[in-house]
Protein backbone atom coordinates (compact mmCIF):
# COMPACT_ATOMS: atom_id res chain seq x y z
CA UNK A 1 0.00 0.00 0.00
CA UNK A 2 1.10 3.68 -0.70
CA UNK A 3 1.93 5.91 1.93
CA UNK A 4 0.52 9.39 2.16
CA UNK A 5 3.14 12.02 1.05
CA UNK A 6 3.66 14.57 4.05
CA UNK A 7 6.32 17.06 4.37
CA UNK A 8 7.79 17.64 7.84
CA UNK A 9 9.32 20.54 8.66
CA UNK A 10 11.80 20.52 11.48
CA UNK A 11 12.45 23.19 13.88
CA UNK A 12 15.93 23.96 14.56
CA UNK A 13 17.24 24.91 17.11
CA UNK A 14 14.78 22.90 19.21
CA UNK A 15 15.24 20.52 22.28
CA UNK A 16 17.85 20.59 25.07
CA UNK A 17 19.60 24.03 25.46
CA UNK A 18 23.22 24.69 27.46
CA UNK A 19 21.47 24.99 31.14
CA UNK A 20 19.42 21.24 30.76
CA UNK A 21 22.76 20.16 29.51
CA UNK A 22 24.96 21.27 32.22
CA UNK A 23 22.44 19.84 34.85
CA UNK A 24 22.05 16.34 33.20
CA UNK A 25 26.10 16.68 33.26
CA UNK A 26 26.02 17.68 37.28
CA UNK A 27 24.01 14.56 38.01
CA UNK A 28 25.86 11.93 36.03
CA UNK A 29 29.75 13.45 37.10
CA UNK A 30 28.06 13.29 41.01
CA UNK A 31 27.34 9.82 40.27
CA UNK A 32 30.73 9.16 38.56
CA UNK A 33 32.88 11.16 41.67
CA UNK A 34 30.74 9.69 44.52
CA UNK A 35 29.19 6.86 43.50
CA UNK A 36 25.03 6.16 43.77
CA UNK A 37 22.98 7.20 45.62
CA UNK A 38 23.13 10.54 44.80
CA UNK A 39 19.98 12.83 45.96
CA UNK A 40 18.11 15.31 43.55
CA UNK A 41 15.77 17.81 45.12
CA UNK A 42 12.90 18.39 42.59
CA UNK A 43 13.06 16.97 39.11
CA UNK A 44 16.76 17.86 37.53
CA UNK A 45 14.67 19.10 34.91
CA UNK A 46 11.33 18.49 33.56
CA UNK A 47 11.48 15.50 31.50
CA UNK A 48 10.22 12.14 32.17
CA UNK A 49 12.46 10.54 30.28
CA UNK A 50 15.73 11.44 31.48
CA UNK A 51 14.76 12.15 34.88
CA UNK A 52 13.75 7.74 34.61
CA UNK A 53 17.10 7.73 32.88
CA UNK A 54 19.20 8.75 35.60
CA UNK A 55 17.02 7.30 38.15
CA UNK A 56 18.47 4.19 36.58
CA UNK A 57 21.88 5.29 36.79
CA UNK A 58 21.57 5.61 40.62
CA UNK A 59 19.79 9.60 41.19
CA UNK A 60 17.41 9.31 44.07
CA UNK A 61 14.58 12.27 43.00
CA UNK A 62 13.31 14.02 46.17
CA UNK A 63 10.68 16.62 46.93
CA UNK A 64 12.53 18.03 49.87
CA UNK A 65 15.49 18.57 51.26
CA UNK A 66 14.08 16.54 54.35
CA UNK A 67 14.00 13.12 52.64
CA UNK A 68 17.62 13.28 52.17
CA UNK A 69 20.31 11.91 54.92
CA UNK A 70 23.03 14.41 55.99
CA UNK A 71 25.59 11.86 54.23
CA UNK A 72 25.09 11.44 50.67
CA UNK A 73 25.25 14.30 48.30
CA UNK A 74 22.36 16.78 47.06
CA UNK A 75 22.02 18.03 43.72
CA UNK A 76 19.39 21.47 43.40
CA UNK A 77 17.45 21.12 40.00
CA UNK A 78 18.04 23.73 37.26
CA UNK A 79 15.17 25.42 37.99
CA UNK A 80 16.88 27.11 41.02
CA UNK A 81 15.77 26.99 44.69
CA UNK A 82 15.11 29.63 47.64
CA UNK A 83 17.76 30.62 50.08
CA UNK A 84 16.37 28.74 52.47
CA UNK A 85 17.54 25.26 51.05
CA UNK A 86 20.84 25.75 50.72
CA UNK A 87 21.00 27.60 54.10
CA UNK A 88 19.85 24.05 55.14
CA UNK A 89 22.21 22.04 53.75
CA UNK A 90 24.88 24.27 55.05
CA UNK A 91 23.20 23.91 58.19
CA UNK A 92 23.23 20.26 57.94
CA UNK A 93 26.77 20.16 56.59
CA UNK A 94 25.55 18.83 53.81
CA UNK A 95 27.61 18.17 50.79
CA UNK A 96 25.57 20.22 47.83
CA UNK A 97 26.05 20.94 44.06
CA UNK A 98 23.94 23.93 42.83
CA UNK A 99 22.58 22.69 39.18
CA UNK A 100 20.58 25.98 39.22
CA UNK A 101 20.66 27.20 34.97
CA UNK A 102 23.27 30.35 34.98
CA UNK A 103 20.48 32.26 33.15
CA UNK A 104 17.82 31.70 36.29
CA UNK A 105 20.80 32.49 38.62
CA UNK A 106 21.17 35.62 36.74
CA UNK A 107 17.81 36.63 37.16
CA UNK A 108 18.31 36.05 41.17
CA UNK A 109 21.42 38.17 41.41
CA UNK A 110 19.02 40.95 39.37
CA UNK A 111 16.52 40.60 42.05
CA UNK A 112 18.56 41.16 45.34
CA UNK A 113 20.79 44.06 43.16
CA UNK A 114 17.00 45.92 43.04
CA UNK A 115 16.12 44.92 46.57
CA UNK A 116 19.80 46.34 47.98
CA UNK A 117 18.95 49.80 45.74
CA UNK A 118 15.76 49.68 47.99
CA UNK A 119 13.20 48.67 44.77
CA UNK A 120 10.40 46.09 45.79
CA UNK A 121 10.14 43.59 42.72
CA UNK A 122 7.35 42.38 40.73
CA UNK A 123 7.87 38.74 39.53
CA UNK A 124 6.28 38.32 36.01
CA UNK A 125 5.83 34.03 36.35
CA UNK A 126 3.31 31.25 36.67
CA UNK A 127 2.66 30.44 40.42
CA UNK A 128 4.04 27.55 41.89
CA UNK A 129 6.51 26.73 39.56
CA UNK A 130 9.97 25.86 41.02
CA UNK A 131 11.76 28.80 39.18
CA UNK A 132 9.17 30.98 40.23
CA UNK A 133 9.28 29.92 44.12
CA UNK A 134 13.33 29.90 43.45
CA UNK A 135 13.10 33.76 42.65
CA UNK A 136 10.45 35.03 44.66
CA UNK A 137 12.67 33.36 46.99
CA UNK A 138 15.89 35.10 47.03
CA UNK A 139 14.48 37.78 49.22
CA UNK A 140 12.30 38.19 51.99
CA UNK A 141 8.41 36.89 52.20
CA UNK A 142 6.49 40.33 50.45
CA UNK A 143 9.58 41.57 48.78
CA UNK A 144 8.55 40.00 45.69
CA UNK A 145 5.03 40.39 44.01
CA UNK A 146 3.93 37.47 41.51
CA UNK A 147 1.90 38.81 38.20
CA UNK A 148 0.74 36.13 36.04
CA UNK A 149 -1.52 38.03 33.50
CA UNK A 150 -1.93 41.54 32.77
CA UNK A 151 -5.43 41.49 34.48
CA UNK A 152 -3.25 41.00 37.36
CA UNK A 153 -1.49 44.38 37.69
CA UNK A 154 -4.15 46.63 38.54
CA UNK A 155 -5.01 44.93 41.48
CA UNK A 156 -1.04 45.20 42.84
CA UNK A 157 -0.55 46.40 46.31
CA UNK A 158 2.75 48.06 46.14
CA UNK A 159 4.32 50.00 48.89
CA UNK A 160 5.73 52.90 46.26
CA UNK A 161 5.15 53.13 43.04
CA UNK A 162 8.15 54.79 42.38
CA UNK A 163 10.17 52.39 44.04
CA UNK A 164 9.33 49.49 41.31
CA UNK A 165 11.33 46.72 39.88
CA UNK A 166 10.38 43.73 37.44
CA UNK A 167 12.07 40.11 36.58
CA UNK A 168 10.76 37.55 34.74
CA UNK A 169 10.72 33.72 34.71
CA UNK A 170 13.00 32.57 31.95
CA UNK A 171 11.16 30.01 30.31
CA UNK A 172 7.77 32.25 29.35
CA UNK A 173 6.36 33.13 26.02
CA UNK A 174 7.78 36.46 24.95
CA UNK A 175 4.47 37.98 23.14
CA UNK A 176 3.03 37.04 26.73
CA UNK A 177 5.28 38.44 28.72
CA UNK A 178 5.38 41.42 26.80
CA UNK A 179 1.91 42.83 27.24
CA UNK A 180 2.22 41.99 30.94
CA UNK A 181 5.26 44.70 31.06
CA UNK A 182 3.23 47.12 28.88
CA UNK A 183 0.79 46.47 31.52
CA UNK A 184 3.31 47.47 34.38
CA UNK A 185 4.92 50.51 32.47
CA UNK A 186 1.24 51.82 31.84
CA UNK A 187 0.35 51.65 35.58
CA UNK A 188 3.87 52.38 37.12
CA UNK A 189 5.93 54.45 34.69
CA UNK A 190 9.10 54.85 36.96
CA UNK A 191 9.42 50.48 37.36
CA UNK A 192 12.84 49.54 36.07
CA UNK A 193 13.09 46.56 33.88
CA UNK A 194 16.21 44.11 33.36
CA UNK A 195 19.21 45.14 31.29
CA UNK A 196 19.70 42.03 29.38
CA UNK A 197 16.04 40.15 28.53
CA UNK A 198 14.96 37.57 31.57
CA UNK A 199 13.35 35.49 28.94
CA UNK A 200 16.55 33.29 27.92
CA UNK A 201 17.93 32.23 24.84
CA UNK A 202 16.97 29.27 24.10
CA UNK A 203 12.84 30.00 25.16
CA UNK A 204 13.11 32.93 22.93
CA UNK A 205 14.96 31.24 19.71
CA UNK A 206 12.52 28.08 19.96
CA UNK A 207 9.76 30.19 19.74
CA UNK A 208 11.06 32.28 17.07
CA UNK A 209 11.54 28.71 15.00
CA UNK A 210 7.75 28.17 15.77
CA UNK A 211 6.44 30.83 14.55
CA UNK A 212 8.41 30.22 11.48
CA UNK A 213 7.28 27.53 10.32
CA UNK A 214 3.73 27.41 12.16
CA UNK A 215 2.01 29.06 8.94
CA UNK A 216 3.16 26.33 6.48
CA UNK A 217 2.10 23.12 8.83
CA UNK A 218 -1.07 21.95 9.01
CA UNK A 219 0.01 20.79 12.31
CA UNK A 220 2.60 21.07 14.84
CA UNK A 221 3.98 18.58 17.34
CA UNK A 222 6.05 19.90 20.28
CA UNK A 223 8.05 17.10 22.37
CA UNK A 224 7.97 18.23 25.47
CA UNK A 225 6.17 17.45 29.23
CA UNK A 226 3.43 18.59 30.39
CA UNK A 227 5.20 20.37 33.89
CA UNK A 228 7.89 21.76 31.07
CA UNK A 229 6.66 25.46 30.85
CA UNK A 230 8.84 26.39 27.86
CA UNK A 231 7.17 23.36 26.09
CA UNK A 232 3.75 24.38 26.98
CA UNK A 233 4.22 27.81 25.16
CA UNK A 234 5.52 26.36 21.82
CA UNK A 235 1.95 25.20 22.10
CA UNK A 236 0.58 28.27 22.31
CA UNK A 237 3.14 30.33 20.30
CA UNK A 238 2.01 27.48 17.31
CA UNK A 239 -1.30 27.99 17.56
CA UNK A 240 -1.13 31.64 17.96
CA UNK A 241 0.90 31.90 14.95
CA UNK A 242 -1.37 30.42 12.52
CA UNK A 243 -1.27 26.49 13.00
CA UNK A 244 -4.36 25.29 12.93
CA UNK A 245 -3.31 21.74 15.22
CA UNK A 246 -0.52 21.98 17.73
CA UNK A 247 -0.44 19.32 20.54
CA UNK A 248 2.41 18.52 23.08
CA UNK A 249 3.23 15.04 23.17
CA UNK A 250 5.91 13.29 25.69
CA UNK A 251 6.70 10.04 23.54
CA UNK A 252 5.53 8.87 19.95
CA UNK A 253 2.79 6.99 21.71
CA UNK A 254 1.20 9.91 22.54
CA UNK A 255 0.42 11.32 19.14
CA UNK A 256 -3.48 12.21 18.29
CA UNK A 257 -3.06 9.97 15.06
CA UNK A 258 -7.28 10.78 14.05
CA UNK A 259 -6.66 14.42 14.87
CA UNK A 260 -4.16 14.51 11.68
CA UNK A 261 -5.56 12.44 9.77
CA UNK A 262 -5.51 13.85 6.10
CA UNK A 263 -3.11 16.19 6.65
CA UNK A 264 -0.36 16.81 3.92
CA UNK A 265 2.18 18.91 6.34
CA UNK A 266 3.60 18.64 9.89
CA UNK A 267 5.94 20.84 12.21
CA UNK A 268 8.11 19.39 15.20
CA UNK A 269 10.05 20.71 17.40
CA UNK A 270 10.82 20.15 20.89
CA UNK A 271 11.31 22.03 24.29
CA UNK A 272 14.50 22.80 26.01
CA UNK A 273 14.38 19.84 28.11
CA UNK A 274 13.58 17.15 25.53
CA UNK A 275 16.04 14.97 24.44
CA UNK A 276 16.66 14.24 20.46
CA UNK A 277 16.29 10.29 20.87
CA UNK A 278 12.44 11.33 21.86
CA UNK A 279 12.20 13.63 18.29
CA UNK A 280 13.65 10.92 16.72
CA UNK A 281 11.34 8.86 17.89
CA UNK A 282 8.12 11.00 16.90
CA UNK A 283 9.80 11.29 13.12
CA UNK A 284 9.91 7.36 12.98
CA UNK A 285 6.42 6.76 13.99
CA UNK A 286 5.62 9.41 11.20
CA UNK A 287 7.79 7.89 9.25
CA UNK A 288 5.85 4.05 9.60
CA UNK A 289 2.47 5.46 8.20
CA UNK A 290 3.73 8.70 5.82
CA UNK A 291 6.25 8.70 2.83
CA UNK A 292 8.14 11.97 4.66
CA UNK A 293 10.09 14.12 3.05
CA UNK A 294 11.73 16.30 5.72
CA UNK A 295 12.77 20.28 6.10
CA UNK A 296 14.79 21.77 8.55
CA UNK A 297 13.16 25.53 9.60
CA UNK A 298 16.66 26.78 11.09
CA UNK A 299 15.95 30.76 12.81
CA UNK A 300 19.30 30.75 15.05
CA UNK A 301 22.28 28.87 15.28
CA UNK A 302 23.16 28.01 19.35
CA UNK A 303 26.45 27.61 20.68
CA UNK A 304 26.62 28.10 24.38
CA UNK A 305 27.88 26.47 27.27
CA UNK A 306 27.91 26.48 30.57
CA UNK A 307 30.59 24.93 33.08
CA UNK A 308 29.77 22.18 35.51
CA UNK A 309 30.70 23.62 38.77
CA UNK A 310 34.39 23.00 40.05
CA UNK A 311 33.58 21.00 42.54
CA UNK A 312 33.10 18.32 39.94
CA UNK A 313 35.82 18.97 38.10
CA UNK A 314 38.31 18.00 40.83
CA UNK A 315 38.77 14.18 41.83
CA UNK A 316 37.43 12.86 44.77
């Protein structure tokens, strides 16, 4: 029987970026300097698949700090943490590696440089995500103000409005985040913003690769997990920008097979803490029912990297 012909266009750059990198790295050189088990607090990043990976390789994944022994090492997710936790390692004399991503710590450092100049910040993030909780806490409970939506500034309670400060989570849509600081300049002119975009690198060039290519697919698959934020806005940045299907899907098994069914043209790209065995993946089970012929829908080339810290880089 002859396959359907359907042209997939591939999003590049796409998938893991240098901070998921450096934290996969963290975990498996722990493991390789002090042997298993090593102890994660939250996921090292959020990905099903290579948080099962390392599991398997000996990384004990823990909610708190609490369900670790003083003995063994701890290893803080990329997502950054509050200054409480590593206070209480310290405290604990706990051995610790910080995999927070250098682009979230950056965002941190922002926040107490404002709070030392006497500026009370507004957080632009979703609630209860780690890197969220991490920033709001790097200072004092009420120092930092969490907006969500630009509905939500009007309703602010701030103690001077010309005494006004914003960061931003790093992993959030940029056309989002955007009309929330248009909504803060609006209602507090004198708020200061970041020097450098909050919104890093990689969220920002995966969404640019998106909107590329979202008007010439049909439909658009994003690799990614559900608790990934920058994975949930490819989503959204898709089918903002014209695709008329876009659906995040973990593995190949999760594809909506009747919800493109007849199509003639597919996008696919992944979020920053996807790995490229799981795109491949996706493109093979595409590849079992289509007759693909492929496209890569390249916006930015990506070279960084980030150091592991030098703790790991000594032997034991």
């Amino acid at each position: 029987m002859t396959k359907p012909p359907l042209t997939l266009y591939l999003a590049a750059p796409r998938g893991f970026c240098a901070g998921v990198d450096r934290a996969i790295k963290i975990v498996e050189m722990a493991l390789g300097k002090w042997g298993a088990p090593v102890y994660v607090r939250h996921e090292i990043v959020h990905n099903k698949y290579v948080v099962d990976d390392l599991r398997a390789k000996g990384a004990v994944f823990v909610e708190e700090l609490d369900d670790c022994p003083d003995d063994r090492p701890v290893i803080f997710s990329a997502h950054g943490v509050p200054k409480s936790v590593p206070a209480e390692a310290s405290a604990r004399q706990m051995l610790y590696v910080d995999a927070t991503c250098p682009l979230v710590s950056k965002v941190h450092i922002e926040a107490e440089r404002h709070a030392e100049a006497g500026l009370q910040i507004i957080m632009i993030g979703h609630a209860g995500h780690p890197e969220t909780v991490g920033t709001m806490g790097q200072l004092a409970e009420g120092e930092v103000l969490l907006v969500e939506t630009p509905a939500d500034v009007p309703a602010l309670a701030v103690r001077d409005p010309q005494k006004l400060a914003f960061v931003t989570q790093t992993t959030l849509s940029v056309d989002d985040t955007a009309d929330i600081v248009a909504a803060l300049q609006a209602q507090f002119p004198a708020i200061k913003g970041p020097h450098k975009e909050d919104i890093c690198y990689a969220t920002t060039n995966r969404q640019e690769a998106v909107k590329a290519m979202a008007h010439k697919a049909e439909a658009m698959l994003v690799v990614g997990a559900p608790n990934s934020s920058n994975s949930r806005r490819l989503v959204e940045v898709g089918a903002r920008a014209g695709c008329g299907y876009a659906q995040l899907v973990q593995r190949a098994t999760d594809i909506d097979w009747r919800a493109i069914e007849g199509i003639k043209s597919i996008g696919i790209t992944a979020g920053a803490s996807a790995p490229e065995v799981l795109v491949n993946e996706v493109i093979a089970a595409l590849e079992a029912r289509y007759d693909v012929t492929i496209e890569e829908v390249e916006t930015a080339t990506e070279n960084v990297e980030f150091k592991v810290p030098r703790v790991l880089r000594t032997p034991a």
